[in-house]
N, C-alpha and C. Protein backbone atom coordinates (compact mmCIF):
# COMPACT_ATOMS: atom_id res chain seq x y z
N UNK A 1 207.65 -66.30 165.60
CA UNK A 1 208.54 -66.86 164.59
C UNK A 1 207.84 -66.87 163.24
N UNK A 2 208.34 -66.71 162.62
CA UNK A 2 208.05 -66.18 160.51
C UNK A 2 208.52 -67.46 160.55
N UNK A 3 207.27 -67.95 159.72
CA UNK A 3 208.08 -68.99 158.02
C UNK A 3 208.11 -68.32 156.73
N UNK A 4 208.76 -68.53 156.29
CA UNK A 4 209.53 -68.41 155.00
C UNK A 4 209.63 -69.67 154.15
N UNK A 5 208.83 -69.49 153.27
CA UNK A 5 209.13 -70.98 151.99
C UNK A 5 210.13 -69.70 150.63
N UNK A 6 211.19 -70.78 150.44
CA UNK A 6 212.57 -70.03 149.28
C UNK A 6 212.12 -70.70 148.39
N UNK A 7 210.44 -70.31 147.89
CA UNK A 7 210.18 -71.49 146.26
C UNK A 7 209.21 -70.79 146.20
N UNK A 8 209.10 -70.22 144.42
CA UNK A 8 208.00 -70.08 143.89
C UNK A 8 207.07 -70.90 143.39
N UNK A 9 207.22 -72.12 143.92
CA UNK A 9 206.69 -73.45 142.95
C UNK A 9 205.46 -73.37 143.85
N UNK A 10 204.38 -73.72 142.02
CA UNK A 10 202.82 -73.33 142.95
C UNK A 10 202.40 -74.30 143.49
N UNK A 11 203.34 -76.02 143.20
CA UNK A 11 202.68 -76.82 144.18
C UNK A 11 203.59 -76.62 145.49
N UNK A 12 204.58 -76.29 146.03
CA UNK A 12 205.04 -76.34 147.27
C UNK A 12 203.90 -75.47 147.99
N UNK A 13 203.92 -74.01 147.50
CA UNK A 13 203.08 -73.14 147.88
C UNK A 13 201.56 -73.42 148.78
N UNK A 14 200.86 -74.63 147.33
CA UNK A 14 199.60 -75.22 147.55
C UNK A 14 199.53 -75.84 148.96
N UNK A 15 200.66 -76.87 148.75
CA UNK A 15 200.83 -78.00 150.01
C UNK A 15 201.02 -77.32 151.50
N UNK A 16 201.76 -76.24 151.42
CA UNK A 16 202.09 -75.76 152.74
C UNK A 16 201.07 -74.75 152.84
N UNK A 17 200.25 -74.07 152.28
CA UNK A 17 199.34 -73.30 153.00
C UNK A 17 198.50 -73.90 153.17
N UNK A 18 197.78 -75.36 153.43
CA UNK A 18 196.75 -75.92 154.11
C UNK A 18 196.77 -75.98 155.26
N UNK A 19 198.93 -75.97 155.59
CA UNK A 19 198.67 -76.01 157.79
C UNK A 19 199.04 -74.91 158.05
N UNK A 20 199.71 -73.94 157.69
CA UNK A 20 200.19 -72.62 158.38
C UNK A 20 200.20 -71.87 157.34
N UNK A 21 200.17 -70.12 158.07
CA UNK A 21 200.40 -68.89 157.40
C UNK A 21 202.18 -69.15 156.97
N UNK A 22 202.98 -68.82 155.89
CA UNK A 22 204.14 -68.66 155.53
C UNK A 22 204.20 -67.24 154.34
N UNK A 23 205.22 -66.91 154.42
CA UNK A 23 205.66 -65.78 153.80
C UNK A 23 206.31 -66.29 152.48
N UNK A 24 206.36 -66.20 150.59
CA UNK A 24 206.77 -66.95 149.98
C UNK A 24 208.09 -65.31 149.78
N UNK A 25 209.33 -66.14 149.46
CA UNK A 25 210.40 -65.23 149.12
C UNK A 25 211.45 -66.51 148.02
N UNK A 26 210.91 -66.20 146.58
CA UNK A 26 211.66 -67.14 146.02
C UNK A 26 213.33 -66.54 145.90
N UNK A 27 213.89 -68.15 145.95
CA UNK A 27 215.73 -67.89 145.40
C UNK A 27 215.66 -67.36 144.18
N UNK A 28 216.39 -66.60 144.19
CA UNK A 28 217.18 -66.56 142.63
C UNK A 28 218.94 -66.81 142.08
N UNK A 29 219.17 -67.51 142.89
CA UNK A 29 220.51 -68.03 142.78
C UNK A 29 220.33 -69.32 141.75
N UNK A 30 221.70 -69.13 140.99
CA UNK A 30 221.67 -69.66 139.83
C UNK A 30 221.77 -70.92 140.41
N UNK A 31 221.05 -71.85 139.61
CA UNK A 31 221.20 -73.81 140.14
C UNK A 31 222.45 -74.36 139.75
N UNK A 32 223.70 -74.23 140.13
CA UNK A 32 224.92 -74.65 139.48
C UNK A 32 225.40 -76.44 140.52
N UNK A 33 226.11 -76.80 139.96
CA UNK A 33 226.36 -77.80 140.68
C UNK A 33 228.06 -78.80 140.39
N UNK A 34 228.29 -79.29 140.91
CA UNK A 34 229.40 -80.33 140.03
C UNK A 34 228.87 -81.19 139.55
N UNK A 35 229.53 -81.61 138.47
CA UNK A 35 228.48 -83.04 138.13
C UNK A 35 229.47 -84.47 138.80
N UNK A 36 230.46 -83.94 139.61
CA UNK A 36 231.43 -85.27 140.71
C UNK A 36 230.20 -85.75 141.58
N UNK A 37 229.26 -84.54 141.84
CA UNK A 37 228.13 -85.09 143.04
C UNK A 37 227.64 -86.00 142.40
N UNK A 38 227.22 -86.72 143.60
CA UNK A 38 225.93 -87.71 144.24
C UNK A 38 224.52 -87.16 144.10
N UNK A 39 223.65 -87.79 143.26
CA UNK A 39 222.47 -86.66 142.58
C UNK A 39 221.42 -86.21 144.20
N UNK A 40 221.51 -87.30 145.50
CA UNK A 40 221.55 -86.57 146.78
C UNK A 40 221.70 -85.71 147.21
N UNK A 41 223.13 -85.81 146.81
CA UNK A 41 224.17 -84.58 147.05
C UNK A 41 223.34 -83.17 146.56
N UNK A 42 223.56 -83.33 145.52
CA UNK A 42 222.98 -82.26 144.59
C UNK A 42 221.89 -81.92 144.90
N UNK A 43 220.43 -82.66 145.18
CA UNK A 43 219.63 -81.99 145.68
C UNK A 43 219.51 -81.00 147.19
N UNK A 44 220.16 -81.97 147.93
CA UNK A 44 220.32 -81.15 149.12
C UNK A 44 221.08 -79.68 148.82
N UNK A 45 222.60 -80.10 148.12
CA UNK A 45 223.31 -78.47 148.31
C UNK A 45 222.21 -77.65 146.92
N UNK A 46 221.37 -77.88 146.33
CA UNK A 46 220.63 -77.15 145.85
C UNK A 46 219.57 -76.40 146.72
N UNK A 47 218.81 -77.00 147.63
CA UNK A 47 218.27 -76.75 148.65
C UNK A 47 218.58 -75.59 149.63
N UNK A 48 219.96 -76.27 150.27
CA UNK A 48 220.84 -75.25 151.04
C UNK A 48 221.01 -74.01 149.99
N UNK A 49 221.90 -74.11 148.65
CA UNK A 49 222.17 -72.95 148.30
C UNK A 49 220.69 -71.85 148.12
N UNK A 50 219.68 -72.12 147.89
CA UNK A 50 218.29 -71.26 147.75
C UNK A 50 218.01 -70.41 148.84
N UNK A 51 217.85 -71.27 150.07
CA UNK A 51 217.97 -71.11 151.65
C UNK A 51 219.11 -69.99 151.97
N UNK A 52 220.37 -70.45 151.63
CA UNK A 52 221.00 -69.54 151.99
C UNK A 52 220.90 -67.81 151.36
N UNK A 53 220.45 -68.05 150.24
CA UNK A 53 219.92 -67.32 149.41
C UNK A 53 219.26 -66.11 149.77
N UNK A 54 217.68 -66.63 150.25
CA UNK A 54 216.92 -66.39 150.54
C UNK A 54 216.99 -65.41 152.15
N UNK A 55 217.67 -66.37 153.19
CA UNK A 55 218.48 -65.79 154.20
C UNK A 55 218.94 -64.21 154.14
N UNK A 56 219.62 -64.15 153.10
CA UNK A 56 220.22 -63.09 152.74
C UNK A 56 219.05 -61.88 152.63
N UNK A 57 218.08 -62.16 152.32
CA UNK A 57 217.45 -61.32 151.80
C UNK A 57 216.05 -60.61 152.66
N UNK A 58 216.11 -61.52 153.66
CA UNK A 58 215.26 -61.20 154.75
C UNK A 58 216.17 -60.11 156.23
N UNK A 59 215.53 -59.80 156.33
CA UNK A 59 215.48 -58.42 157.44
C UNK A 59 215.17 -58.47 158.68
N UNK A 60 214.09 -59.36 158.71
CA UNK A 60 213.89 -59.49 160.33
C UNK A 60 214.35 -60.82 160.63
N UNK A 61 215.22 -61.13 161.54
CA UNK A 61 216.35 -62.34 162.10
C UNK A 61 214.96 -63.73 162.73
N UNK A 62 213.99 -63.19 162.81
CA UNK A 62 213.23 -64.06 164.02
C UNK A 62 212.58 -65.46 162.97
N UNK A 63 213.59 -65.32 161.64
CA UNK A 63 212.36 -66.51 160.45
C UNK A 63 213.18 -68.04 160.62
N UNK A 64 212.12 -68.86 159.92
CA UNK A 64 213.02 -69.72 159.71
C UNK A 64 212.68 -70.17 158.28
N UNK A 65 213.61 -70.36 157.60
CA UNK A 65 212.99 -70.84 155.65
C UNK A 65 213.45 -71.92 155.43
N UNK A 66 212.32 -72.39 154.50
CA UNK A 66 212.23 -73.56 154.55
C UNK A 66 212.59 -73.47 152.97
N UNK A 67 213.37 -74.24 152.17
CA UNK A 67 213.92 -74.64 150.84
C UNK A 67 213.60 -76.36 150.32
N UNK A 68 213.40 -76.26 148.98
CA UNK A 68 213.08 -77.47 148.60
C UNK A 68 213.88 -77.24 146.67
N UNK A 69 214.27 -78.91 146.72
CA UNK A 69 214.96 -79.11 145.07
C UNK A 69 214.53 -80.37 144.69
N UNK A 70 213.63 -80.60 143.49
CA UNK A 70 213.60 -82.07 143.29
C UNK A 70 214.32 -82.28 142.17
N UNK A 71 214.70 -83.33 141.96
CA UNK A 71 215.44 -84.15 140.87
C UNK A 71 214.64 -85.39 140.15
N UNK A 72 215.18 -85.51 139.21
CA UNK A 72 214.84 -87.27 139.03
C UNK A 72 215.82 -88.01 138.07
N UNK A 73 216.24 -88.74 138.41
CA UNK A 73 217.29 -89.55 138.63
C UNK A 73 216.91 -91.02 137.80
N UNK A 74 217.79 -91.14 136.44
CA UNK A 74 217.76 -92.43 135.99
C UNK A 74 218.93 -92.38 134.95
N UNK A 75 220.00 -93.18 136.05
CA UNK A 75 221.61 -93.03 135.27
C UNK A 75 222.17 -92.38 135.94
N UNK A 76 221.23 -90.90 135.09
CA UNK A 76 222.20 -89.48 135.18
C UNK A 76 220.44 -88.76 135.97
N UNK A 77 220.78 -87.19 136.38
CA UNK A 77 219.84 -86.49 136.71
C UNK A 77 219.02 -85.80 135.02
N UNK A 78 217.91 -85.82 135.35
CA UNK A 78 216.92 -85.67 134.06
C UNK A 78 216.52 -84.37 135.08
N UNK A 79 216.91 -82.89 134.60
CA UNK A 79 216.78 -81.83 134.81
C UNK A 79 215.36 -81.16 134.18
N UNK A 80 214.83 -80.39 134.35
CA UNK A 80 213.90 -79.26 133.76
C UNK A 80 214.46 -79.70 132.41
N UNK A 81 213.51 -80.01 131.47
CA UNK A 81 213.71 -79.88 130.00
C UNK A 81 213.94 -78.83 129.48
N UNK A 82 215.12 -78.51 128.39
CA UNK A 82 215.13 -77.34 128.26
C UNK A 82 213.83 -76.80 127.00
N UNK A 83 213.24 -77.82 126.07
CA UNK A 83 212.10 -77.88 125.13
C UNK A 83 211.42 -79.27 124.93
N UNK A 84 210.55 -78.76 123.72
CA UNK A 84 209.61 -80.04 123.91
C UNK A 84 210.16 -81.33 123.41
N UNK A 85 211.42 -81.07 122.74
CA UNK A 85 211.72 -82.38 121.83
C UNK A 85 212.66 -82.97 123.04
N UNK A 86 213.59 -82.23 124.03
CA UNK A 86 214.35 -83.06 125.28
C UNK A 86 213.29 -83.44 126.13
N UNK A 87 212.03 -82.63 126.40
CA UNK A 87 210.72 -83.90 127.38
C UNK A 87 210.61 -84.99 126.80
N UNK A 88 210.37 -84.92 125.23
CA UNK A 88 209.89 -86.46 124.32
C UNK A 88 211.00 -87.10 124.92
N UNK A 89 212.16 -86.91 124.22
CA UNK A 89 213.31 -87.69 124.81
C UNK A 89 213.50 -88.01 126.40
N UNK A 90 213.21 -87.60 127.25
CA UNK A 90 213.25 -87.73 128.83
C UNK A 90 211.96 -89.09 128.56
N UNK A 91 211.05 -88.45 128.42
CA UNK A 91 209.92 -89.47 128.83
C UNK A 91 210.10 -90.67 127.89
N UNK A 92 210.41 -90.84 126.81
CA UNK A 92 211.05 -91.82 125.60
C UNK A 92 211.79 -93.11 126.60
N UNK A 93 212.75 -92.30 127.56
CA UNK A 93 213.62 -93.16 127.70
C UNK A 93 213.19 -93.57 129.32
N UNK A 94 212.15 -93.35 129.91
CA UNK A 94 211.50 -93.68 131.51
C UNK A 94 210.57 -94.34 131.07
N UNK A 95 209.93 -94.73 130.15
CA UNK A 95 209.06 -95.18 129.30
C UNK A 95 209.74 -97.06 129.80
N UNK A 96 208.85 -97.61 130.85
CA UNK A 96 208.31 -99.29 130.86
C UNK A 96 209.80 -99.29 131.92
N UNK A 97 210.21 -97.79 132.88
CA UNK A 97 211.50 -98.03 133.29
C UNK A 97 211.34 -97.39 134.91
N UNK A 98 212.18 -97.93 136.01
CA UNK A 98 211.44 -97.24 136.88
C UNK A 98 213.07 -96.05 137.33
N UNK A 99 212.53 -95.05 137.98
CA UNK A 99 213.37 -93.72 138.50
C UNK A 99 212.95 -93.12 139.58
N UNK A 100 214.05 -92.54 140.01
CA UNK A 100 213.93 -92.08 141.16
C UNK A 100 213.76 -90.95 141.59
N UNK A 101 212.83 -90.34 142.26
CA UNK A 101 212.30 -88.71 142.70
C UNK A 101 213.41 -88.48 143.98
N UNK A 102 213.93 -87.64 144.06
CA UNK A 102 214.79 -87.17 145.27
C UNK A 102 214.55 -85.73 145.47
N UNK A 103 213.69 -85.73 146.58
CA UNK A 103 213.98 -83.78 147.03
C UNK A 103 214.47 -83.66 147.86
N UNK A 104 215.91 -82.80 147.93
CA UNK A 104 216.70 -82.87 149.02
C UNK A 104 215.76 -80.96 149.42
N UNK A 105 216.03 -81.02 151.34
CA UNK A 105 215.78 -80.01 151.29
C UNK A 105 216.18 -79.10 152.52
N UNK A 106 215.82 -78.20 153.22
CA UNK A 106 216.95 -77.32 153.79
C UNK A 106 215.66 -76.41 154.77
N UNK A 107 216.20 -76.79 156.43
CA UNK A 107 215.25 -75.65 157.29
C UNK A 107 216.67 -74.73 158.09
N UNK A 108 215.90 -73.72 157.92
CA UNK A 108 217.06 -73.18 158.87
C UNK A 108 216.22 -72.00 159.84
N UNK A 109 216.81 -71.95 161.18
CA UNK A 109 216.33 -71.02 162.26
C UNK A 109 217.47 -69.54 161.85
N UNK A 110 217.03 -68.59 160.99
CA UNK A 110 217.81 -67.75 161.04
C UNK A 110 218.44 -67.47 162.40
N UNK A 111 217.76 -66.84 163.67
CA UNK A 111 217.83 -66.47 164.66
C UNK A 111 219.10 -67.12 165.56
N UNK A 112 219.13 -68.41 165.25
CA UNK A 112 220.74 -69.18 165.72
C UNK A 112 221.06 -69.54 164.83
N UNK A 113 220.58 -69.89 163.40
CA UNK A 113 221.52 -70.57 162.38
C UNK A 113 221.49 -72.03 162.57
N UNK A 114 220.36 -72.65 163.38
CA UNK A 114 220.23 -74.33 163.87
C UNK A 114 219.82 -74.18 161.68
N UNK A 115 220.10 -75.87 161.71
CA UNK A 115 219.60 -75.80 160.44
C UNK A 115 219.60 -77.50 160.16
N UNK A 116 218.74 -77.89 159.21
CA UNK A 116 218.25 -79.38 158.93
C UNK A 116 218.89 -79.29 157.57
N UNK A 117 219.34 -80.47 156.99
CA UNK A 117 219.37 -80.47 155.43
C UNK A 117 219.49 -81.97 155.22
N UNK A 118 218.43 -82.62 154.55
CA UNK A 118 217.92 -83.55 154.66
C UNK A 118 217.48 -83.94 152.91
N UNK A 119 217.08 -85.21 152.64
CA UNK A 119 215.99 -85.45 151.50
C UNK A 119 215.35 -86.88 151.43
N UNK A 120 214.68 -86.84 150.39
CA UNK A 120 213.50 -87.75 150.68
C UNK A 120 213.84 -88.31 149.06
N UNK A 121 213.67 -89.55 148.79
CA UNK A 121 213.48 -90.57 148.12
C UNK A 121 212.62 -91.77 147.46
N UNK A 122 212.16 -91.48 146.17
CA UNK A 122 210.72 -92.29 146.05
C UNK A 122 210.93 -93.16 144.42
N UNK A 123 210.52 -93.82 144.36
CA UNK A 123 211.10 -94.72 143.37
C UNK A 123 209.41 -95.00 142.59
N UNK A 124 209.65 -94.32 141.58
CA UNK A 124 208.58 -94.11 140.39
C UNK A 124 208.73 -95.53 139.36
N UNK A 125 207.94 -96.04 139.35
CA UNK A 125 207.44 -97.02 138.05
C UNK A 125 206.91 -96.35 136.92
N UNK A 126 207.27 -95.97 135.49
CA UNK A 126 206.64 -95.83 134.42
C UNK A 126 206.16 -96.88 133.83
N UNK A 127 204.72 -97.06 133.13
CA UNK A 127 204.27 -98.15 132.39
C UNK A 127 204.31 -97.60 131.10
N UNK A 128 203.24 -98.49 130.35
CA UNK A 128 204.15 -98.78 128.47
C UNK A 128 203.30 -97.77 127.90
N UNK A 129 203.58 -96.93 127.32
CA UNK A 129 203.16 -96.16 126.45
C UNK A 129 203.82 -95.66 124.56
N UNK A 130 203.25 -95.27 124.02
CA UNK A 130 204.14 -95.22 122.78
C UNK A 130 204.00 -93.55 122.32
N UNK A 131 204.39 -93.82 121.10
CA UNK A 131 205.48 -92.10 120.83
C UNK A 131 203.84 -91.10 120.86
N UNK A 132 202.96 -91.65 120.20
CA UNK A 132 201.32 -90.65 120.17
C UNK A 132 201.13 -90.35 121.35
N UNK A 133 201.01 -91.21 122.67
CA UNK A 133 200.68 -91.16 123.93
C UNK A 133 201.67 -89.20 124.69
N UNK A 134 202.93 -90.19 124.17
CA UNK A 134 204.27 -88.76 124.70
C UNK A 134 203.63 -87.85 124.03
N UNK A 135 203.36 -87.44 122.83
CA UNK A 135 202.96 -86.32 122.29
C UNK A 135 202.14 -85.67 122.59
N UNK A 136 200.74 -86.51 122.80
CA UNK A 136 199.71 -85.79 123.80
C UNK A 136 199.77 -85.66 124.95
N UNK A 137 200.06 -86.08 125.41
CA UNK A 137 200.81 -85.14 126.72
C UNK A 137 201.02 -84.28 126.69
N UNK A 138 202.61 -83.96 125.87
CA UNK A 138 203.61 -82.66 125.75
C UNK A 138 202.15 -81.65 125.44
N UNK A 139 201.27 -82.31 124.34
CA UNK A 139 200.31 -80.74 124.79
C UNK A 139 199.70 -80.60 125.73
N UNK A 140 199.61 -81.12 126.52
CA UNK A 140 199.08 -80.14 127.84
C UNK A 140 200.21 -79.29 128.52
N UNK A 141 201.81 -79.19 128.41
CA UNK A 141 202.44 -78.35 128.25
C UNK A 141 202.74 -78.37 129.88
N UNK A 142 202.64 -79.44 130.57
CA UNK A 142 202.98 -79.83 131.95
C UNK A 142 204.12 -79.98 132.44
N UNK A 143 204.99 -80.57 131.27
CA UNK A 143 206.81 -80.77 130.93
C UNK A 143 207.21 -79.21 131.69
N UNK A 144 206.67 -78.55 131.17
CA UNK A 144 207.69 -76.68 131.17
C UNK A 144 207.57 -76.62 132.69
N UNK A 145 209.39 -76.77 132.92
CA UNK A 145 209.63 -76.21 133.96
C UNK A 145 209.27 -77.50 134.71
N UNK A 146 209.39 -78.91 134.70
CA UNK A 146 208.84 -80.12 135.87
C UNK A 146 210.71 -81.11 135.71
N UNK A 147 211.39 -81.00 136.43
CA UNK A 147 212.23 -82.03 136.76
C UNK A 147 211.63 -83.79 135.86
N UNK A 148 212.51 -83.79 134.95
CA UNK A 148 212.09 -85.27 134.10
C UNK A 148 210.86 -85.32 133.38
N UNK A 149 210.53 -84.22 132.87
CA UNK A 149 209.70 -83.30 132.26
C UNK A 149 208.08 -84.35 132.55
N UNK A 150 207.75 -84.39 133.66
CA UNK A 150 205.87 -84.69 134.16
C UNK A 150 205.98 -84.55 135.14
N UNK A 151 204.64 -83.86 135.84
CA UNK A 151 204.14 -83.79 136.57
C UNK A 151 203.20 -84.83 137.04
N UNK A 152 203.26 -85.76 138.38
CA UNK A 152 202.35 -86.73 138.69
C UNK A 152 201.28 -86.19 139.43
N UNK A 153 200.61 -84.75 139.71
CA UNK A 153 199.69 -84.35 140.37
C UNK A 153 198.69 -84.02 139.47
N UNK A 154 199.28 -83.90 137.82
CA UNK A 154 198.40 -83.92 136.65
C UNK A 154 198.35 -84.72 135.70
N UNK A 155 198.39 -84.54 134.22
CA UNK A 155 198.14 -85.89 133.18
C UNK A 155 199.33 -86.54 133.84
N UNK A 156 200.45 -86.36 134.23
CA UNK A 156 201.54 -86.90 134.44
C UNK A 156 201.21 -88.40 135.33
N UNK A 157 199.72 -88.45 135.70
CA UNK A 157 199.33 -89.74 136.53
C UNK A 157 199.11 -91.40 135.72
N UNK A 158 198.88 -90.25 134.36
CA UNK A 158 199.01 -91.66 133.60
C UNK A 158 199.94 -91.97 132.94
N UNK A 159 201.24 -91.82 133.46
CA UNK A 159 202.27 -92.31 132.69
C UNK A 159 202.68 -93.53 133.99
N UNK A 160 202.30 -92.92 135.21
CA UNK A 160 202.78 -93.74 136.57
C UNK A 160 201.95 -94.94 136.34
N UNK A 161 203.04 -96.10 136.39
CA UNK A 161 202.40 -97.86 137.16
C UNK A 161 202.38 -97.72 138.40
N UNK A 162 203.35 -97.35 139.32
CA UNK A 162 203.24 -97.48 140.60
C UNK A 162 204.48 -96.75 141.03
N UNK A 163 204.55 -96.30 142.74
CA UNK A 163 205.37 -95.92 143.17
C UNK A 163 205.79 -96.29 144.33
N UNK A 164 207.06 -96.30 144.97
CA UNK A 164 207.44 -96.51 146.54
C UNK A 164 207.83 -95.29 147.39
N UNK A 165 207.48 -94.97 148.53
CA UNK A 165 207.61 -94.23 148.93
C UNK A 165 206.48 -93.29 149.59
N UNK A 166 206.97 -91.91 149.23
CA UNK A 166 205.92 -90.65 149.59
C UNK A 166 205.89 -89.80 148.10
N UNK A 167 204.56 -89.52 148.54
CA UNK A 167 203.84 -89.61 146.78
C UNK A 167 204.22 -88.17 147.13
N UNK A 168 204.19 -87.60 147.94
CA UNK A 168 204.31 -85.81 148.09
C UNK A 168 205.83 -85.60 147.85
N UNK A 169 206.61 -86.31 147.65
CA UNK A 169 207.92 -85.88 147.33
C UNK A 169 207.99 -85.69 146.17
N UNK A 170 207.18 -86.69 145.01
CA UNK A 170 207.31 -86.81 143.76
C UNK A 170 206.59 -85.51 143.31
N UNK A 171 205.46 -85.12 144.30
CA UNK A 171 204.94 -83.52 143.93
C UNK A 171 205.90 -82.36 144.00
N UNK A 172 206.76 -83.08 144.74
CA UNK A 172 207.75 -81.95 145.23
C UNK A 172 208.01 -81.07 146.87
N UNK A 173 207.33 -81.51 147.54
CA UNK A 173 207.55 -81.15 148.70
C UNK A 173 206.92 -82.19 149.92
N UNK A 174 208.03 -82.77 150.04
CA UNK A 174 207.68 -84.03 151.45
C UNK A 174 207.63 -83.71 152.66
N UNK A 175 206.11 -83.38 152.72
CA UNK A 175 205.59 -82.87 153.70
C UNK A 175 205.61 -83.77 155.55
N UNK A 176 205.65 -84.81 155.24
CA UNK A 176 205.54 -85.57 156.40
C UNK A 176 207.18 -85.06 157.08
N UNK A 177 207.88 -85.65 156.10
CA UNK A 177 209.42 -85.21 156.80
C UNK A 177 209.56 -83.66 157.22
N UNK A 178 209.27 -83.24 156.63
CA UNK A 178 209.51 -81.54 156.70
C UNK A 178 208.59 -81.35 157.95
N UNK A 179 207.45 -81.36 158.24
CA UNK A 179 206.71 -81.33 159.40
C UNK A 179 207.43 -81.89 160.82
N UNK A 180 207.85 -83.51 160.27
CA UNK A 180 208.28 -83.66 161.48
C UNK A 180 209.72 -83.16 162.35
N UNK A 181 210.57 -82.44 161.04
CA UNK A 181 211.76 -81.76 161.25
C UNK A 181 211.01 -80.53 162.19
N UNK A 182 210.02 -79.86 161.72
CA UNK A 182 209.93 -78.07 161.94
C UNK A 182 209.06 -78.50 163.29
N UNK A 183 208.38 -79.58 163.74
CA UNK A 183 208.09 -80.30 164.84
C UNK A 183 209.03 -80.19 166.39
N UNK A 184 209.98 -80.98 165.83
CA UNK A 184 210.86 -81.65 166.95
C UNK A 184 211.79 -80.76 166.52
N UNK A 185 212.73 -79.91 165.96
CA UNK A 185 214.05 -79.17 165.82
C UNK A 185 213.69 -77.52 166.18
N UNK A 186 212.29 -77.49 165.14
CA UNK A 186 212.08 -76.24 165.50
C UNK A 186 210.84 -75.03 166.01
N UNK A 187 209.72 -76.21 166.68
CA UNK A 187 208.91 -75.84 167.76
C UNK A 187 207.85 -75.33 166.72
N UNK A 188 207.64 -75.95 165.49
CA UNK A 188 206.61 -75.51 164.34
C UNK A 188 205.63 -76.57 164.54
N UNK A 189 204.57 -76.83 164.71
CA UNK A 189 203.68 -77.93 164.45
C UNK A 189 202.55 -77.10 163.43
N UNK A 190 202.48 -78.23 162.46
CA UNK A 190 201.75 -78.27 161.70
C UNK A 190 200.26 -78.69 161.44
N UNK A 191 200.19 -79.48 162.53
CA UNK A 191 198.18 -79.72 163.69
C UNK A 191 197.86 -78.52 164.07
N UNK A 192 198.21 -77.52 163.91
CA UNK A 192 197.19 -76.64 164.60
C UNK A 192 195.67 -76.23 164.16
C-alpha cells in the first residue's frame, strides 16, 4: 500500500516523513467554498476536495492520500493574506484575542474508496503586542502563504500566550488524529 500526502506544505511534509516513506502529489484544485458554511465545514470539504483531486491523478489504485486544510477562525475565517498590509491587519485584530486553528482533513483507501474526513480544533491565545512588534515580524516574511498570516513553529511563537489543544494542528497537520485514523481504519501504523 502507497501513501500519498495531497500537500505541498513543507511543514506537513516535515511532520510525516519522520514515521513513514510517502509519495508527495500536491492538489491543484482551486480552494473555492460557500461562505453559508460552517468554517468546519469548510475545512474538511477543502480537505476532501484536494484528496479527491489528487485521486484523480494517481495511476496505481493500491494508495491511500492523505489531505490536510487549516483555517483560523475569529468571527469570520482569516485566510492566507493576500499582502503585507491584510497580515498587519489579521494580526492587528488577534492581537490580546484568542482564535481558533481548525484543520479539517481527508484519508481515503483509493482501492475501495473507505475514506475518513475528519478535523481537529485548537484554540490559540494571542498576547499584547503593539504596531512595531507586527512590523517586525512581517519582516521575516512568515505571513506569505500561513492561514491568519503566522506561523507558530517560527517567530510566530512569540505572538502565542497560550494554547488548548494539539499544538501540531496549529502547525498544520494533526498528527496524533491522523495516525490513529490510518491505524485502526486503514492498517497504517506509524511505530514502526
Amino acid at each position: 500500500m502507497k501513501l500519498i500526502l495531497a500537500s505541498k506544505s513543507p511543514r506537513r511534509i516535515e511532520v510525516l516523513k519522520k514515521f513513514i516513506e510517502f509519495e508527495v502529489i500536491p492538489s491543484t484544485v482551486e480552494e473555492k467554498y460557500s461562505k453559508k458554511m460552517d468554517p468546519k465545514e469548510v475545512a474538511m470539504y477543502l480537505s476532501l476536495i484536494k484528496a479527491l483531486d489528487v485521486m484523480e491523478k494517481v495511476i496505481e489504485k493500491d494508495s491511500v492520500i492523505i489531505s490536510a486544510d487549516t483555517i483560523v477562525v475569529m468571527e469570520e475565517i482569516l485566510e492566507k493574506p493576500k499582502d503585507r498590509n491584510e497580515a498587519f491587519k489579521f494580526l492587528k485584530k488577534l492581537k490580546n484575542k484568542k482564535h481558533s486553528v481548525i484543520t479539517g482533513y481527508t484519508i481515503i483507501n483509493q482501492n475501495n474508496l473507505k475514506k475518513i474526513i475528519n478535523f481537529e480544533e485548537t484554540e490559540v491565545y494571542f498576547g499584547d503586542y503593539n504596531e512595531d512588534f507586527i512590523n517586525k515580524y512581517l519582516d521575516k516574511n512568515e505571513y506569505i502563504d500561513k492561514a491568519g498570516a503566522y506561523a507558530i513553529q517560527g517567530y510566530g511563537k512569540l505572538l502565542v500566550k497560550k494554547i488548548k489543544g494539539d499544538y501540531m494542528n496549529i502547525v498544520g497537520f494533526p498528527i496524533y488524529s491522523i495516525s490513529s485514523y490510518l491505524k485502526k481504519d486503514f492498517d497504517i501504523d506509524l511505530m514502526k
